[in-house]
Protein backbone atom coordinates (compact mmCIF):
# COMPACT_ATOMS: atom_id res chain seq x y z
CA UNK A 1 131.09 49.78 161.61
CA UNK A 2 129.56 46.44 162.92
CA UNK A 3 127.31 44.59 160.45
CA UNK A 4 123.44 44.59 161.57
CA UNK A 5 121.16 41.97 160.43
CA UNK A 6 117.89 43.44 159.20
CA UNK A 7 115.00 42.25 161.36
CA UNK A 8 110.89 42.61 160.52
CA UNK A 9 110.12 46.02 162.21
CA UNK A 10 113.46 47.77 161.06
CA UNK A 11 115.08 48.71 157.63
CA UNK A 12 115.17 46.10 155.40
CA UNK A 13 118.16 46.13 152.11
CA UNK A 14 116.11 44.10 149.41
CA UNK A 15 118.83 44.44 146.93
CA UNK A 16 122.21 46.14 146.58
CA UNK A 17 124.54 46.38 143.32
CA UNK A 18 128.10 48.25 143.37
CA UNK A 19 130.10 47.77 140.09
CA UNK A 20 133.60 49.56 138.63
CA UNK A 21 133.56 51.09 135.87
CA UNK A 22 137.16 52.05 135.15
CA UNK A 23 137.17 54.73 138.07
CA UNK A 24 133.28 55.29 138.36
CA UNK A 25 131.28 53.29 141.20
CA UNK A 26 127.60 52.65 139.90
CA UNK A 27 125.25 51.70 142.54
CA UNK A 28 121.84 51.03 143.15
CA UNK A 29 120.09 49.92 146.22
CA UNK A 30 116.54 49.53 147.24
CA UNK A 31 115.43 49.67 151.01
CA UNK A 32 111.89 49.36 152.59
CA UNK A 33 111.48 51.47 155.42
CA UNK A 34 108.88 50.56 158.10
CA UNK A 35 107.74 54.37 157.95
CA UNK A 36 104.97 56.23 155.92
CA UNK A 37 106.65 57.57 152.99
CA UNK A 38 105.80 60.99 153.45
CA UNK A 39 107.55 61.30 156.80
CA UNK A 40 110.32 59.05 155.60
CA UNK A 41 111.44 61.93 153.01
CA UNK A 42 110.62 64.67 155.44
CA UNK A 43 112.72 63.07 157.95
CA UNK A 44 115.96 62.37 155.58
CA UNK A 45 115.44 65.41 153.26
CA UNK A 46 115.91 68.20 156.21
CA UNK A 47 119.83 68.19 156.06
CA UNK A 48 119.98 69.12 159.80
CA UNK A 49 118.58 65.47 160.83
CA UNK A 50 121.34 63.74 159.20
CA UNK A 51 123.56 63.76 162.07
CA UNK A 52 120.79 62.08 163.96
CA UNK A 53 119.75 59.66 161.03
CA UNK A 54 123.59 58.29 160.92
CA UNK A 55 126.47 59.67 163.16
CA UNK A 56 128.75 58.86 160.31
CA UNK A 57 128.15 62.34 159.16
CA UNK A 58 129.72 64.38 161.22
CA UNK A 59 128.92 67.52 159.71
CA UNK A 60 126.48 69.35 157.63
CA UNK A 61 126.26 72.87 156.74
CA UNK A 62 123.63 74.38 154.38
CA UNK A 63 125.13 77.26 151.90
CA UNK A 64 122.49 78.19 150.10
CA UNK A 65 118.41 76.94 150.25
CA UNK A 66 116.13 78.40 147.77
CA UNK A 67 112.31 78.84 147.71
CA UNK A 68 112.70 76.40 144.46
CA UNK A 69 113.54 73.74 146.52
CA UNK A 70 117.01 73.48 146.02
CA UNK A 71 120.15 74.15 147.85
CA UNK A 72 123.87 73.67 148.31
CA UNK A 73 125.12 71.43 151.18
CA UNK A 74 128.48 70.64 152.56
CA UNK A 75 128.75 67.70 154.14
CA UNK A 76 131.59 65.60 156.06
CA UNK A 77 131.16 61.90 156.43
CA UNK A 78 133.22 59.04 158.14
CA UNK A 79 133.42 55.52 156.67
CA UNK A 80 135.20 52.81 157.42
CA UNK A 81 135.37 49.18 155.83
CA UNK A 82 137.65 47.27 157.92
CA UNK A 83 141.02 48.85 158.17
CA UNK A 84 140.24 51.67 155.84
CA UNK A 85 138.57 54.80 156.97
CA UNK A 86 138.06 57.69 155.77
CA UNK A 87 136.33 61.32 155.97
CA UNK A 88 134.80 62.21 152.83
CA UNK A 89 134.22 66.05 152.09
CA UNK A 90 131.24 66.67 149.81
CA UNK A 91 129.64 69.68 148.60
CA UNK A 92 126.91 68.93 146.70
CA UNK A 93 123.89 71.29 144.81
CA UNK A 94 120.62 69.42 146.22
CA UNK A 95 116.81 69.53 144.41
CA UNK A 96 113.76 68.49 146.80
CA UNK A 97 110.87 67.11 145.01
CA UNK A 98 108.53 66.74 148.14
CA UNK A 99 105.18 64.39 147.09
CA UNK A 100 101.96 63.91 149.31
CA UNK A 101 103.14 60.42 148.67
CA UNK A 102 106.92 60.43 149.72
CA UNK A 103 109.71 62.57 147.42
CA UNK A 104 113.00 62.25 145.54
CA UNK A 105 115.91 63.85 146.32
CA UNK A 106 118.64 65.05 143.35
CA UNK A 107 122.20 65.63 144.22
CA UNK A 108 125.50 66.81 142.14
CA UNK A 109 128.39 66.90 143.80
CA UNK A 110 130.60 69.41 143.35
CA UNK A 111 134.01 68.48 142.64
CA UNK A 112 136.39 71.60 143.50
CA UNK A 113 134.69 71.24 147.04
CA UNK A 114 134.72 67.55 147.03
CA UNK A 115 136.55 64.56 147.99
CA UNK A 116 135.31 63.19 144.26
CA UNK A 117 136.34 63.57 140.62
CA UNK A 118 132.57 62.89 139.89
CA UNK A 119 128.99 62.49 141.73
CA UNK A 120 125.24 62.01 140.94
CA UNK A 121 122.97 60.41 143.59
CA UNK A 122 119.02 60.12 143.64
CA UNK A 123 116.81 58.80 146.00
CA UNK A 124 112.84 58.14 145.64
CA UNK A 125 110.65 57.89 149.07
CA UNK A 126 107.51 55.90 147.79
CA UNK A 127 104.59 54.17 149.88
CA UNK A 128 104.49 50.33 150.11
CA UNK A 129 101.38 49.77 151.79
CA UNK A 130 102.43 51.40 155.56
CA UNK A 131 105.95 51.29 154.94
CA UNK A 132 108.40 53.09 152.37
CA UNK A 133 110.51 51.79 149.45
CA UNK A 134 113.64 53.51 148.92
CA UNK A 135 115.31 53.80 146.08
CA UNK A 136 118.95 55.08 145.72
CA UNK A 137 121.44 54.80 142.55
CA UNK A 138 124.43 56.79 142.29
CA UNK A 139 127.40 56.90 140.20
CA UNK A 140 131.06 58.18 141.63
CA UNK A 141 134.23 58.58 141.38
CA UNK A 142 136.49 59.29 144.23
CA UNK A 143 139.51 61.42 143.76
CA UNK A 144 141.25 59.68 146.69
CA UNK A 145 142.71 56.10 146.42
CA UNK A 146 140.81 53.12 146.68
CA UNK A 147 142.87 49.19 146.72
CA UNK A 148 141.50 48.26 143.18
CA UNK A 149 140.88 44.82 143.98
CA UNK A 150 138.70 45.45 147.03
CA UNK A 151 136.97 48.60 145.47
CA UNK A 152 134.15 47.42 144.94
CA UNK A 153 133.42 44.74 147.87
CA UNK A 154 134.73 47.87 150.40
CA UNK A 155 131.94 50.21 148.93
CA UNK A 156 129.78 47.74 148.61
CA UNK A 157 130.42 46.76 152.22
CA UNK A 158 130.43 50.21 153.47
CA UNK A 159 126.69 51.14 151.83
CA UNK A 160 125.26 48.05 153.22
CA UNK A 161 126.51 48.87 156.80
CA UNK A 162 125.64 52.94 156.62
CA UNK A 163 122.24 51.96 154.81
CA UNK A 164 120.98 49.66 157.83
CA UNK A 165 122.10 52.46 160.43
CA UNK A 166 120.34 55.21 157.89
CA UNK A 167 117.40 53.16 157.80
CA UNK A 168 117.22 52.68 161.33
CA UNK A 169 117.29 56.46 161.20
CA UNK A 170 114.64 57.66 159.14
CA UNK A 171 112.79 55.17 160.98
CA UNK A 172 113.62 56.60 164.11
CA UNK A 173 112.63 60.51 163.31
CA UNK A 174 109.81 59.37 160.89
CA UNK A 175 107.83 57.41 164.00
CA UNK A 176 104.33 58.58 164.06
């Protein structure tokens, strides 16, 4: 994962916070997209585009999609912060909230299916004049090992790298 440096006409991290809480990562992160918002959530809320938003995730297979907007996804995902990679298996029960205006996106992970003890994650797609602030908090807690003195700086460097090539992403499949 090479770090990119967010430019004018791409994705753009305004802020990112990862703290510990005992075993529990909290994060929230806001992102401006240079997409309408509508297409933005589109774009990142169809689960078959995620291989093409990030190639991190390697796979994605839908169980179960509703009329009521829900559904339950499996997912596999690759990270790496310097030497330590990983594939994370998550299966996770999803609820869509499409807007004319952008979206949010709900997700619990389950954890018999999951690489985690623990998982909540939201995201909210809104319009900033042409482009799109993202919003993204979650709170986890991995049932695999994580060096407890670099926890936090590792997910925290791992977001920021997987957020940019996200970003660049949605951008990407959101183009008009």
């Amino acid at each position: 994962m090479g770090a990119l440096a967010p430019s004018a006409s791409a994705g753009e991290i305004q802020s990112l916070q990862v703290t510990r809480d005992g075993a529990r990562y909290h994060v929230e992160m806001e992102v401006r997209l240079q997409a309408p918002a509508a297409a933005a959530y589109s774009a990142f809320a169809t689960p078959g585009n995620l291989p093409r938003i990030n190639p991190a995730v390697q796979r994605v297979q839908v169980f179960d999609q509703r009329p009521d907007e829900t559904a339950r996804i499996y997912t596999e995902v690759r990270v790496c912060a310097m030497f330590y990679c990983k594939t994370l298996r998550q299966m996770q029960d999803m609820r869509y909230v499409p807007r004319p205006d952008g979206g949010d996106l709900h997700a619990e992970l389950l954890p018999a299916q999951s690489d985690f003890s623990y998982g909540r994650a939201d995201w909210r797609f809104r319009p900033a004049g042409a482009a799109t602030q993202m919003h993204f908090s979650a709170e986890l807690e991995p049932a695999f090992w994580i060096p407890p003195l670099l926890g936090p700086w590792l997910v925290e460097r791992s977001l920021r790298e997987e957020a940019l090539r996200t970003a660049a992403g949605i951008e990407r499949l959101a183009a008009p």
